[in-house]
PDB file of N, CA and C in Angstrom:
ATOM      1  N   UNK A   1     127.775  90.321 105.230  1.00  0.00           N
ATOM      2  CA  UNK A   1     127.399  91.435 104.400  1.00  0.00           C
ATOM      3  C   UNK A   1     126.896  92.550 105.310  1.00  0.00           C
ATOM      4  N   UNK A   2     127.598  93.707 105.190  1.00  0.00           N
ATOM      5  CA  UNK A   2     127.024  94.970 106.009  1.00  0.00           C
ATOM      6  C   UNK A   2     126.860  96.033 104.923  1.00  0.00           C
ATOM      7  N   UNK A   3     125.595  96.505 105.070  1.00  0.00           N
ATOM      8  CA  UNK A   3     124.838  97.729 104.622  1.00  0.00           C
ATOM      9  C   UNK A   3     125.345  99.449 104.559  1.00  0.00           C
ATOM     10  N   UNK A   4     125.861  99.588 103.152  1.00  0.00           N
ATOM     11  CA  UNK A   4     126.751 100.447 102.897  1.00  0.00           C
ATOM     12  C   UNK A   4     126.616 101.720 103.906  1.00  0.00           C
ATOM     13  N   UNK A   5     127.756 102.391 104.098  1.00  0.00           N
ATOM     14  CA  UNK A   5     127.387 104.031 105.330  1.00  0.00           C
ATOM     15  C   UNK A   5     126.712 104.467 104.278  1.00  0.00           C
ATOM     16  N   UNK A   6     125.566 105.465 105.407  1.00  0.00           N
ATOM     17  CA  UNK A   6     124.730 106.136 104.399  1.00  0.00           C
ATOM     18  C   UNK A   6     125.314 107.627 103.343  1.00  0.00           C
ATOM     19  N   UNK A   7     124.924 107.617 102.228  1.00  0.00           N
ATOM     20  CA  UNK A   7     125.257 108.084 101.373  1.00  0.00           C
ATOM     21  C   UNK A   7     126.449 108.046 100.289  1.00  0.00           C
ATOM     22  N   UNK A   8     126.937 106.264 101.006  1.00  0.00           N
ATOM     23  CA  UNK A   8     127.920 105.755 100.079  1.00  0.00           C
ATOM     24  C   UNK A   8     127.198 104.552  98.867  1.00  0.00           C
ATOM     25  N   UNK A   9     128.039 103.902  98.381  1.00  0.00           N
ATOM     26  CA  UNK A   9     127.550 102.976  97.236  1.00  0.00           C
ATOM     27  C   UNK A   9     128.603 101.345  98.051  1.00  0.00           C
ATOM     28  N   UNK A  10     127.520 100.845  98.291  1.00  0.00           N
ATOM     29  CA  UNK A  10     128.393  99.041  98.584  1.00  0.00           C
ATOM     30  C   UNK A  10     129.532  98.731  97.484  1.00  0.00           C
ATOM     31  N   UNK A  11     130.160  97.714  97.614  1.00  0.00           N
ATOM     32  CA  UNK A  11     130.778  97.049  97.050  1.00  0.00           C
ATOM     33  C   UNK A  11     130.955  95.616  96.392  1.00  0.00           C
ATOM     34  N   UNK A  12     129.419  95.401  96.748  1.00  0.00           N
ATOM     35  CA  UNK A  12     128.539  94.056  95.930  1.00  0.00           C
ATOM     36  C   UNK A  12     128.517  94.345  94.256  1.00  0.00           C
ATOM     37  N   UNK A  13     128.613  92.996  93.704  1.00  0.00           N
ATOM     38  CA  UNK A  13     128.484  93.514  92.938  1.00  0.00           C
ATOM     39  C   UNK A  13     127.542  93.131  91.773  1.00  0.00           C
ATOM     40  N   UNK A  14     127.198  93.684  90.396  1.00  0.00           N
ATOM     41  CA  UNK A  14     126.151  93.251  90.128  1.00  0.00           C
ATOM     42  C   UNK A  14     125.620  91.539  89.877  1.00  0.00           C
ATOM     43  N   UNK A  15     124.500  92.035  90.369  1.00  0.00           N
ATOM     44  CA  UNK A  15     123.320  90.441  90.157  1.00  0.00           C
ATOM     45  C   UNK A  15     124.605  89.349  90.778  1.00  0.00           C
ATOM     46  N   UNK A  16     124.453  89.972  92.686  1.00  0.00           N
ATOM     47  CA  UNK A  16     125.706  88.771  93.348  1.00  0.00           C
ATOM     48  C   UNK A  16     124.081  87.880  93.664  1.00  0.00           C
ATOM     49  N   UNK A  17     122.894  88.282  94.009  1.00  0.00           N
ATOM     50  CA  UNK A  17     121.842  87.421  94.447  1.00  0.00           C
ATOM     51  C   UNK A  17     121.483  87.279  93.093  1.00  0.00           C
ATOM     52  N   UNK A  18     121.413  85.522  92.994  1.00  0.00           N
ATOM     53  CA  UNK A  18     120.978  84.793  91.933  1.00  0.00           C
ATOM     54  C   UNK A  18     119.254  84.063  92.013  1.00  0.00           C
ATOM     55  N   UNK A  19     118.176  84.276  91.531  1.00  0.00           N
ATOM     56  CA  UNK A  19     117.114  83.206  91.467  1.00  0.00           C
ATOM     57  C   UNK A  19     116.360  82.649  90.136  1.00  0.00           C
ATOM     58  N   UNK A  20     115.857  82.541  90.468  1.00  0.00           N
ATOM     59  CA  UNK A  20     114.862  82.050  88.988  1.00  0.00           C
ATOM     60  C   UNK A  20     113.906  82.910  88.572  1.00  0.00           C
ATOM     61  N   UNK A  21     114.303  83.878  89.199  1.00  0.00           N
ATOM     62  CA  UNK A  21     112.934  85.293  88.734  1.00  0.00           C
ATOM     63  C   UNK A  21     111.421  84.947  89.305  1.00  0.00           C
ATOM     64  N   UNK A  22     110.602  86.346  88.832  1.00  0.00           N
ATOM     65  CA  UNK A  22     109.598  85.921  88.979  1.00  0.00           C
ATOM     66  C   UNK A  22     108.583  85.864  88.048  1.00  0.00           C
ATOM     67  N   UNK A  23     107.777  84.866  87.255  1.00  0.00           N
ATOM     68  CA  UNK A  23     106.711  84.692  86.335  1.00  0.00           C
ATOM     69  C   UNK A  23     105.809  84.944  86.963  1.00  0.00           C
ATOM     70  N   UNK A  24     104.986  86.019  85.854  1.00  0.00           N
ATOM     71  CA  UNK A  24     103.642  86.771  86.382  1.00  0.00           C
ATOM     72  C   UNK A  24     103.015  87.128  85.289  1.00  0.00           C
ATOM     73  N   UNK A  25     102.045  86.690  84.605  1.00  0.00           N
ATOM     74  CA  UNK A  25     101.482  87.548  83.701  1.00  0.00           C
ATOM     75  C   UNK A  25      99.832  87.787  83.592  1.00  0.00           C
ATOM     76  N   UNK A  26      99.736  89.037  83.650  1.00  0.00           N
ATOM     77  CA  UNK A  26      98.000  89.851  84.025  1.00  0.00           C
ATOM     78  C   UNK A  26      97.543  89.795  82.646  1.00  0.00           C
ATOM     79  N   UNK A  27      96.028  90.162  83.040  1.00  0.00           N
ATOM     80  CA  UNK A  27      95.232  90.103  81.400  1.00  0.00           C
ATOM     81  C   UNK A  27      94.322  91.118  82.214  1.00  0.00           C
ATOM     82  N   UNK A  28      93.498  92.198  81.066  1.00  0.00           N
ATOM     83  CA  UNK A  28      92.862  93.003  81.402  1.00  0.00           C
ATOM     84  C   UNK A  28      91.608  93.048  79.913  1.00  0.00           C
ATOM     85  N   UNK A  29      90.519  92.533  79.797  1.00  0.00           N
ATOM     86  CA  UNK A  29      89.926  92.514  78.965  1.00  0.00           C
ATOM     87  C   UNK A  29      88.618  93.339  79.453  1.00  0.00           C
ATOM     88  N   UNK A  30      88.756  94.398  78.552  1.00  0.00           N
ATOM     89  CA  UNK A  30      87.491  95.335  78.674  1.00  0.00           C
ATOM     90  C   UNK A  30      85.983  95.323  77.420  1.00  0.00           C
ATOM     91  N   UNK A  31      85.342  95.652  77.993  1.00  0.00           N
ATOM     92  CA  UNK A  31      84.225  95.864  76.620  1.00  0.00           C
ATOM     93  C   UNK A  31      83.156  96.918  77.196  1.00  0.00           C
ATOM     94  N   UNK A  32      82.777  98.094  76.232  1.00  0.00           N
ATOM     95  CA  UNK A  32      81.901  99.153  76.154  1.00  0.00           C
ATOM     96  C   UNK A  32      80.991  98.975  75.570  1.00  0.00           C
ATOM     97  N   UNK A  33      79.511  99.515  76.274  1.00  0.00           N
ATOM     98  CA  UNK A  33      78.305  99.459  75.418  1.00  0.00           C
ATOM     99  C   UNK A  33      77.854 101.078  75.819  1.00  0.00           C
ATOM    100  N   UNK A  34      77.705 102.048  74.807  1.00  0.00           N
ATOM    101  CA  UNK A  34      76.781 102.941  74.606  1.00  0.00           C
ATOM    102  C   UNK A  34      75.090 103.203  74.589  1.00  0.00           C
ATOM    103  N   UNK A  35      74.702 103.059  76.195  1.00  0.00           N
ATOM    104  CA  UNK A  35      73.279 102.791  76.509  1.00  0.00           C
ATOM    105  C   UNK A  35      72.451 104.176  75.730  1.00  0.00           C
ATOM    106  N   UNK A  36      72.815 105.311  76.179  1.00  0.00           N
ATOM    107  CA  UNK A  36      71.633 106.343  75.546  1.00  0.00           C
ATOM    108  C   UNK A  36      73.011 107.340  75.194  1.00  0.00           C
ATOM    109  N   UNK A  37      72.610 108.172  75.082  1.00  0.00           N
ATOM    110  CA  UNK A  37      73.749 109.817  74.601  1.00  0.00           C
ATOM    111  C   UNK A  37      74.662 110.055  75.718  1.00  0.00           C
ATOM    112  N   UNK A  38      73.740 109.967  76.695  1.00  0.00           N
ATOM    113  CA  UNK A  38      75.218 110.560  77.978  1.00  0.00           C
ATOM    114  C   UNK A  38      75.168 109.190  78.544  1.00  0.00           C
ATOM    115  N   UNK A  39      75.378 107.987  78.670  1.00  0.00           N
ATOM    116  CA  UNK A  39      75.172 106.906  79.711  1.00  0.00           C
ATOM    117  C   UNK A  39      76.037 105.869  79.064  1.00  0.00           C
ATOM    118  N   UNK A  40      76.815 105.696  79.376  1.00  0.00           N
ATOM    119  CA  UNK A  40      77.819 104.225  78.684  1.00  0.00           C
ATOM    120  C   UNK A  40      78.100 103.584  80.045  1.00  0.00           C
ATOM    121  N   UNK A  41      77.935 101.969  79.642  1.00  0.00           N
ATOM    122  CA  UNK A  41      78.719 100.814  80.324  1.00  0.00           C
ATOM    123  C   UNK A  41      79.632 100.188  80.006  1.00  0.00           C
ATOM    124  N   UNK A  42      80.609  99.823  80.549  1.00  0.00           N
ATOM    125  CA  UNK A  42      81.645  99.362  80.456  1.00  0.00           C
ATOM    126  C   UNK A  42      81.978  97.947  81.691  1.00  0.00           C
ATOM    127  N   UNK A  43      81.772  96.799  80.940  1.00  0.00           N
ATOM    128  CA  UNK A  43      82.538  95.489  81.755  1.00  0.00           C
ATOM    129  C   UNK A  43      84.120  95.232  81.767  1.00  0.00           C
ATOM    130  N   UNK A  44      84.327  95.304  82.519  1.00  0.00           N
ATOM    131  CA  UNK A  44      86.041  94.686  82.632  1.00  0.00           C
ATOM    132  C   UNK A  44      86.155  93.314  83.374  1.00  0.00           C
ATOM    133  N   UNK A  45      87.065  92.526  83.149  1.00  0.00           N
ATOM    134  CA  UNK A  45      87.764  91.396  83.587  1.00  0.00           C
ATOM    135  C   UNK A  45      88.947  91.263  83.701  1.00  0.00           C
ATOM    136  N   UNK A  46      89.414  91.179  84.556  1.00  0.00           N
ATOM    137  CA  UNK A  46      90.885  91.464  85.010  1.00  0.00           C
ATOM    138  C   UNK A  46      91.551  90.066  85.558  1.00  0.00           C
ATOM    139  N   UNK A  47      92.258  88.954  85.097  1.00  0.00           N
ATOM    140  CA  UNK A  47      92.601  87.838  84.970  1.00  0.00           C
ATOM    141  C   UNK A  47      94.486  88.061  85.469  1.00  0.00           C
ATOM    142  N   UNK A  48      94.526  87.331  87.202  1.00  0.00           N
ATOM    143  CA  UNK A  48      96.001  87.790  87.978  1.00  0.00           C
ATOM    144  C   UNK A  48      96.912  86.497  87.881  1.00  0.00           C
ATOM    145  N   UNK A  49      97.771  86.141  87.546  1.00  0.00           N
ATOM    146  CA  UNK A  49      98.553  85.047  86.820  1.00  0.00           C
ATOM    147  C   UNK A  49      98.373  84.323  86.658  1.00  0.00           C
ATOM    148  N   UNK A  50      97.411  84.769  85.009  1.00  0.00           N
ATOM    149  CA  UNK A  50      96.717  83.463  84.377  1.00  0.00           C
ATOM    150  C   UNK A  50      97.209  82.538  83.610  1.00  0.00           C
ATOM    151  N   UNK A  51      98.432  82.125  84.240  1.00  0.00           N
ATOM    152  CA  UNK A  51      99.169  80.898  84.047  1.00  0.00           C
ATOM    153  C   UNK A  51      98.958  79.949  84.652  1.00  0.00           C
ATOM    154  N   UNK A  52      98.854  80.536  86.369  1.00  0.00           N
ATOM    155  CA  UNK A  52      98.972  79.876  87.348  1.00  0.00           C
ATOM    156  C   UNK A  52     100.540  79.846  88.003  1.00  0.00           C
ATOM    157  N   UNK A  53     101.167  80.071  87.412  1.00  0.00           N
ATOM    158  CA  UNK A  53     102.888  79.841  87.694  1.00  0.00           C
ATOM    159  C   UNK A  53     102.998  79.772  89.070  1.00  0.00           C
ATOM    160  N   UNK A  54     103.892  78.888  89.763  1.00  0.00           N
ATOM    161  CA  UNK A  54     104.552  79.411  90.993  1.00  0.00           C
ATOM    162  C   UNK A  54     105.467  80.091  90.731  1.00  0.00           C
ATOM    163  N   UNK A  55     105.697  80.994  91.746  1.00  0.00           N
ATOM    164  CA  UNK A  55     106.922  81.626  92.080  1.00  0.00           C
ATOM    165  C   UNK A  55     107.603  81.349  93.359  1.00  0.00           C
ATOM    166  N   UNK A  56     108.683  80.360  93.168  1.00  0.00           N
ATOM    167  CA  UNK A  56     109.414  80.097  94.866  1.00  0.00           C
ATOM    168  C   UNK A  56     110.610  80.796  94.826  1.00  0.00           C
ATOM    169  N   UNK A  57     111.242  81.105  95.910  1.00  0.00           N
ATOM    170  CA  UNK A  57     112.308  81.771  96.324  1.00  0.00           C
ATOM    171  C   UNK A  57     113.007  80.931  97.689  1.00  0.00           C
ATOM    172  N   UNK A  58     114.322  81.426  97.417  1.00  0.00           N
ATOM    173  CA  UNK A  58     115.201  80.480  98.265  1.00  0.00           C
ATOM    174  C   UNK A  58     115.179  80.605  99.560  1.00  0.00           C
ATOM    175  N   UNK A  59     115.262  79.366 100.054  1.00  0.00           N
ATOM    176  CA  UNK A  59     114.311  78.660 101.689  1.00  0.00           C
ATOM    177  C   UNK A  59     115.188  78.932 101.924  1.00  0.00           C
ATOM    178  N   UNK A  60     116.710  79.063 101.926  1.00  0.00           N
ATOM    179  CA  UNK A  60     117.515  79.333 102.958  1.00  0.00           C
ATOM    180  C   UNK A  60     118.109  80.506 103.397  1.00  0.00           C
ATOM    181  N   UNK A  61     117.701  81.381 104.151  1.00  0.00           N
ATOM    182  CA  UNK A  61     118.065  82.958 103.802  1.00  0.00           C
ATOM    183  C   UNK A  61     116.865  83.531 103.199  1.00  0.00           C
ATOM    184  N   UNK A  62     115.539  83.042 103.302  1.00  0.00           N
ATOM    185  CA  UNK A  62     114.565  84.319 102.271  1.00  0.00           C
ATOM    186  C   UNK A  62     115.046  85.471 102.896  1.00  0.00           C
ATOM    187  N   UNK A  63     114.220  86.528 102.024  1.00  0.00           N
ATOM    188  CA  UNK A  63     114.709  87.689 102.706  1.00  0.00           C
ATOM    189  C   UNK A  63     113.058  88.409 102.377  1.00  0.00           C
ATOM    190  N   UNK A  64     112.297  87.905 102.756  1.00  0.00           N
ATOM    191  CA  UNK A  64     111.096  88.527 102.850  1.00  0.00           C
ATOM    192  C   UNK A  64     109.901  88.256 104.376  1.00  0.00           C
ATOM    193  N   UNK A  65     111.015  89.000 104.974  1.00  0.00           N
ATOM    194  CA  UNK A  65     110.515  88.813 106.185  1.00  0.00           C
ATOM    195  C   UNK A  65     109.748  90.087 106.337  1.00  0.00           C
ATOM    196  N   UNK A  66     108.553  90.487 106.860  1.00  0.00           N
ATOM    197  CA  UNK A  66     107.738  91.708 107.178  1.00  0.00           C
ATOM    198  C   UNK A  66     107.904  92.097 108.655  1.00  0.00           C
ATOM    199  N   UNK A  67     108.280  92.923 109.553  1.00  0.00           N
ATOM    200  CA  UNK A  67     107.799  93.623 110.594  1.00  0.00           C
ATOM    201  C   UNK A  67     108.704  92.424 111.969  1.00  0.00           C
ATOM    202  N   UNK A  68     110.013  92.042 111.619  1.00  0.00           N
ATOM    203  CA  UNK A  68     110.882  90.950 112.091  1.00  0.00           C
ATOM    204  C   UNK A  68     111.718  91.562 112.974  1.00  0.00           C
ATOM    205  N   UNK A  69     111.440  92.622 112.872  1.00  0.00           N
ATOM    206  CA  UNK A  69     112.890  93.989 113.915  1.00  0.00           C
ATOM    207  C   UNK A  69     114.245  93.535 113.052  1.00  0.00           C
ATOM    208  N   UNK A  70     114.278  92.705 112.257  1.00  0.00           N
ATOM    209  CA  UNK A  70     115.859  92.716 111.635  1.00  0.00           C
ATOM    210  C   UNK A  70     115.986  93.959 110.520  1.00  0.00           C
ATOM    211  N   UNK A  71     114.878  93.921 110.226  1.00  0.00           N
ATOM    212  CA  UNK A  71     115.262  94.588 108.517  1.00  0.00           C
ATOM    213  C   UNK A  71     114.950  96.434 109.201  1.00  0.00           C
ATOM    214  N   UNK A  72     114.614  96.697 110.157  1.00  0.00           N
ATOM    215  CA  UNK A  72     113.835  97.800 110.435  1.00  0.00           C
ATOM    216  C   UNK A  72     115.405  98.230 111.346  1.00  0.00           C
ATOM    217  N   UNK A  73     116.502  97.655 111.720  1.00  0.00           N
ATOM    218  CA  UNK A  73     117.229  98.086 112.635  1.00  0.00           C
ATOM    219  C   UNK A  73     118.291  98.834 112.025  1.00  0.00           C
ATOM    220  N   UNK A  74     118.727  99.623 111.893  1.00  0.00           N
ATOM    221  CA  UNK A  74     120.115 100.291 111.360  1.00  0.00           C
ATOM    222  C   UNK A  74     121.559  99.752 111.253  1.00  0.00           C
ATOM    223  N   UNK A  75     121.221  99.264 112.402  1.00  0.00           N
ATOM    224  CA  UNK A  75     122.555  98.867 112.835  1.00  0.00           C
ATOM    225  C   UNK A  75     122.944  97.225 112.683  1.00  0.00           C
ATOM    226  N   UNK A  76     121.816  96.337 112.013  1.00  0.00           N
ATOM    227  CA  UNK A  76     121.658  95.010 111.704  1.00  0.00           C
ATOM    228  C   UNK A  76     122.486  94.792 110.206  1.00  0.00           C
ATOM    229  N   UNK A  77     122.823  93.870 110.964  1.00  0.00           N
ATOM    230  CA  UNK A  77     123.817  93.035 109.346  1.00  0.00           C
ATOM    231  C   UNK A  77     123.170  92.480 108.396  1.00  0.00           C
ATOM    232  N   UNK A  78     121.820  92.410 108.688  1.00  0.00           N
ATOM    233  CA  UNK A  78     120.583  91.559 107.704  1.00  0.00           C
ATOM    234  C   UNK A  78     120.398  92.323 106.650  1.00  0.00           C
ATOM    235  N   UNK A  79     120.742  92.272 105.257  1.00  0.00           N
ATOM    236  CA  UNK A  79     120.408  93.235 104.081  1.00  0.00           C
ATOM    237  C   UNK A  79     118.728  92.409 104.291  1.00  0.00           C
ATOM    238  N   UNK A  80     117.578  92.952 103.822  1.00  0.00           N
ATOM    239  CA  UNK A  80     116.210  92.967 103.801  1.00  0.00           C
ATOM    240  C   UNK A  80     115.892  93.243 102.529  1.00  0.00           C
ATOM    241  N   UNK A  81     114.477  92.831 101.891  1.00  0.00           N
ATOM    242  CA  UNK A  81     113.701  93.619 100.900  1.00  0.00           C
ATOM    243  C   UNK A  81     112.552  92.887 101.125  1.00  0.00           C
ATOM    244  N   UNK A  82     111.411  94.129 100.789  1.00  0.00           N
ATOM    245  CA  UNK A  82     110.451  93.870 101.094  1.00  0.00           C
ATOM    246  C   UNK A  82     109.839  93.650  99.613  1.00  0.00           C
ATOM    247  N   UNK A  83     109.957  91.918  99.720  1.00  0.00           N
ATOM    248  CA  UNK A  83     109.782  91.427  98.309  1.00  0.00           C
ATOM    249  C   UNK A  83     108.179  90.752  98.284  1.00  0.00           C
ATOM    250  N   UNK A  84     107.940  90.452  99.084  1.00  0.00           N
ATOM    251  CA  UNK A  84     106.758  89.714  99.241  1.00  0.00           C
ATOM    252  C   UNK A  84     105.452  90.625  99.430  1.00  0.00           C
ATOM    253  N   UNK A  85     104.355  90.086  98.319  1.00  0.00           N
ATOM    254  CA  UNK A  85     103.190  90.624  98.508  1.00  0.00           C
ATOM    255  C   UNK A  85     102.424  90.612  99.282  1.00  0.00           C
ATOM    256  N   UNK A  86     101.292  91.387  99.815  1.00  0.00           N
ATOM    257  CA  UNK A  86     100.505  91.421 100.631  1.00  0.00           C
ATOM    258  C   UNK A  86      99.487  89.731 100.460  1.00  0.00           C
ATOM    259  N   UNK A  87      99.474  89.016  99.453  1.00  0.00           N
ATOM    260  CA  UNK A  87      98.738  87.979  99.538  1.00  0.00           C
ATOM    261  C   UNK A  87      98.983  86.404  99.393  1.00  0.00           C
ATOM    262  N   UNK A  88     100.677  86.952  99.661  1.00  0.00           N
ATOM    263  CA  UNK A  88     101.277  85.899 100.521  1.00  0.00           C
ATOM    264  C   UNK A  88     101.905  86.082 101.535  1.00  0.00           C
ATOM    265  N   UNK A  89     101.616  85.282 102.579  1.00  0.00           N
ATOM    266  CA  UNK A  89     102.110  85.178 104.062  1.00  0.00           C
ATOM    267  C   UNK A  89     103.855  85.123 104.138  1.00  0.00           C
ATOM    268  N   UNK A  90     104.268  86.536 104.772  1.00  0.00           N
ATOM    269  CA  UNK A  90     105.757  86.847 104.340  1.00  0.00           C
ATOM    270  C   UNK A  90     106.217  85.261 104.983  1.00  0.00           C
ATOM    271  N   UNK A  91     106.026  84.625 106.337  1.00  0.00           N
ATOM    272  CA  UNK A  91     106.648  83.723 107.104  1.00  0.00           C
ATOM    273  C   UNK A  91     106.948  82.081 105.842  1.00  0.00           C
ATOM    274  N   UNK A  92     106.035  82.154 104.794  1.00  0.00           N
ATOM    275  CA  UNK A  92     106.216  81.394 104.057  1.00  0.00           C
ATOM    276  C   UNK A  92     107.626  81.163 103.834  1.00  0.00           C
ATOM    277  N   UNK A  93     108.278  79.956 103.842  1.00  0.00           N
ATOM    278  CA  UNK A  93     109.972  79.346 103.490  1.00  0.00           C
ATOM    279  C   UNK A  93     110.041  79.331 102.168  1.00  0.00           C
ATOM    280  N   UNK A  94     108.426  78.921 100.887  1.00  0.00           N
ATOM    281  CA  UNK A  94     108.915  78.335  99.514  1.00  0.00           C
ATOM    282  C   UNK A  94     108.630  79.446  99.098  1.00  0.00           C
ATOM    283  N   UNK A  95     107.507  79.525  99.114  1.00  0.00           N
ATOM    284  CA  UNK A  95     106.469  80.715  98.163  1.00  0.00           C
ATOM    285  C   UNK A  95     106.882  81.799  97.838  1.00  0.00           C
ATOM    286  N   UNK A  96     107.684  82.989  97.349  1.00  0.00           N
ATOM    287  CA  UNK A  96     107.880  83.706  97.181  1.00  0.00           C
ATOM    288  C   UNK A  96     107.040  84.914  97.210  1.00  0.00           C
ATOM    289  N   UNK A  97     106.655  85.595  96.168  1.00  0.00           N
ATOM    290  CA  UNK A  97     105.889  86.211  95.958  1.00  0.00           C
ATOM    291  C   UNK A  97     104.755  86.153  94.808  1.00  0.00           C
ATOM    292  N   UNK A  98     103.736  86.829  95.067  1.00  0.00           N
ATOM    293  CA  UNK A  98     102.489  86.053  94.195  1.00  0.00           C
ATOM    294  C   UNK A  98     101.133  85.179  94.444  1.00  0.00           C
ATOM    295  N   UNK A  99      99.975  85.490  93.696  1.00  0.00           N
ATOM    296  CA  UNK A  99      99.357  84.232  94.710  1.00  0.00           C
ATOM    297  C   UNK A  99      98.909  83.042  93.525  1.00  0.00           C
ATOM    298  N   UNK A 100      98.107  82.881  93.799  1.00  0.00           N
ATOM    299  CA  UNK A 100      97.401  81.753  92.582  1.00  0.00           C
ATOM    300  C   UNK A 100      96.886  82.769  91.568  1.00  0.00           C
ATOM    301  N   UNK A 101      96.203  81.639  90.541  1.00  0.00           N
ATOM    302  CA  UNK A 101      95.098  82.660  89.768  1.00  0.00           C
ATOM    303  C   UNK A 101      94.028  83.478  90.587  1.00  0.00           C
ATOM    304  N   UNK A 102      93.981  84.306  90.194  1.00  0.00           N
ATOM    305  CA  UNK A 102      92.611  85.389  90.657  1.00  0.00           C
ATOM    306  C   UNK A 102      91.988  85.760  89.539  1.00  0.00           C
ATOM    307  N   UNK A 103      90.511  86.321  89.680  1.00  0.00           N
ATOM    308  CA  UNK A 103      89.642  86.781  88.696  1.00  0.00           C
ATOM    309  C   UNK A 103      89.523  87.969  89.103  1.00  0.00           C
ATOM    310  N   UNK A 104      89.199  89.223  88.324  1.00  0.00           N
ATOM    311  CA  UNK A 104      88.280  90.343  89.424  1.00  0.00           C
ATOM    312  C   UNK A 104      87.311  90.656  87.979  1.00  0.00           C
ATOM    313  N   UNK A 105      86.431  91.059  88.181  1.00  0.00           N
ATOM    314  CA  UNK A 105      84.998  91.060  87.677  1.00  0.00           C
ATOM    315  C   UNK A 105      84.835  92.837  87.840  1.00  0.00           C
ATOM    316  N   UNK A 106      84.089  93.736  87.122  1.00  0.00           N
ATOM    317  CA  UNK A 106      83.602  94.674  87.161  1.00  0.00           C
ATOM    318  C   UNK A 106      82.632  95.338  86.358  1.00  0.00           C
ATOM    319  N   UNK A 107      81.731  96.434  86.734  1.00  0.00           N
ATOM    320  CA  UNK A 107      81.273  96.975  86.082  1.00  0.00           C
ATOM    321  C   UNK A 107      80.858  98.488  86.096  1.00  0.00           C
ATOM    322  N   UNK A 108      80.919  99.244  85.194  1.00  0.00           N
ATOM    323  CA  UNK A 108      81.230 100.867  85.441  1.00  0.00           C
ATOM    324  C   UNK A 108      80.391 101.454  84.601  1.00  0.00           C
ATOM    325  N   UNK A 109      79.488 102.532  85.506  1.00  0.00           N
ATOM    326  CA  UNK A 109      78.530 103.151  84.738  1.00  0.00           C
ATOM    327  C   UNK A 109      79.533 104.581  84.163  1.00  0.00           C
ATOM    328  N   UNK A 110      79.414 105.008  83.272  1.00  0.00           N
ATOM    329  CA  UNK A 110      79.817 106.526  82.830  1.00  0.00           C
ATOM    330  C   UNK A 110      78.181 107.139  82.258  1.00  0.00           C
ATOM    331  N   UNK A 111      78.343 108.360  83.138  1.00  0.00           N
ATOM    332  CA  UNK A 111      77.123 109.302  82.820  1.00  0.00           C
ATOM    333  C   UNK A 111      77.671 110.514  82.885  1.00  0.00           C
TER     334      UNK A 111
END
């Protein structure tokens, strides 16, 4: 596979890369309290795939390699995408993209 001349369109064609997608689903639960006339608080909870789901991607050929000199070269036959998140380790073979559950916690004054 070589990487169309620039300002042309390849000849791949659609959905030729097949996977199992990726499952992800966020929750964002907020709540406001009105302390005096000008002063409100507001808690948020922000809940990061609170399924837990994995997401793996195919060990043979990933293509989420970060900062590898393949994907950065012009002239390389390696099609690339920079699929992988910052909080998984691109060198990973299964993992795709995604991490575990996360929580994030907050709280916000408005005055």
């Amino acid at each position: 596979m070589i990487p169309p001349a620039l300002g042309t369109f390849g000849t791949s064609p659609r959905n030729n890369f097949r996977d199992s997608g990726i499952r992800n689903l966020d929750l964002s639960v907020t709540k406001g309290w009105k302390l005096r006339e000008r002063l409100t608080a507001q808690f948020r909870a922000e809940f990061f795939n609170i399924f837990n789901h994995p997401n793996f991607t195919n060990p043979y050929g990933s293509s989420n390699g970060f900062g590898s000199g393949l994907y950065d070269d012009p002239s390389s036959t390696v099609l690339g995408c920079g699929c992988a998140t910052p909080d998984q380790a691109g060198g990973n073979p299964v993992l795709g993209s995604g991490g575990n559950r996360a929580v994030q916690l907050g709280l916000k004054l408005i005055f």
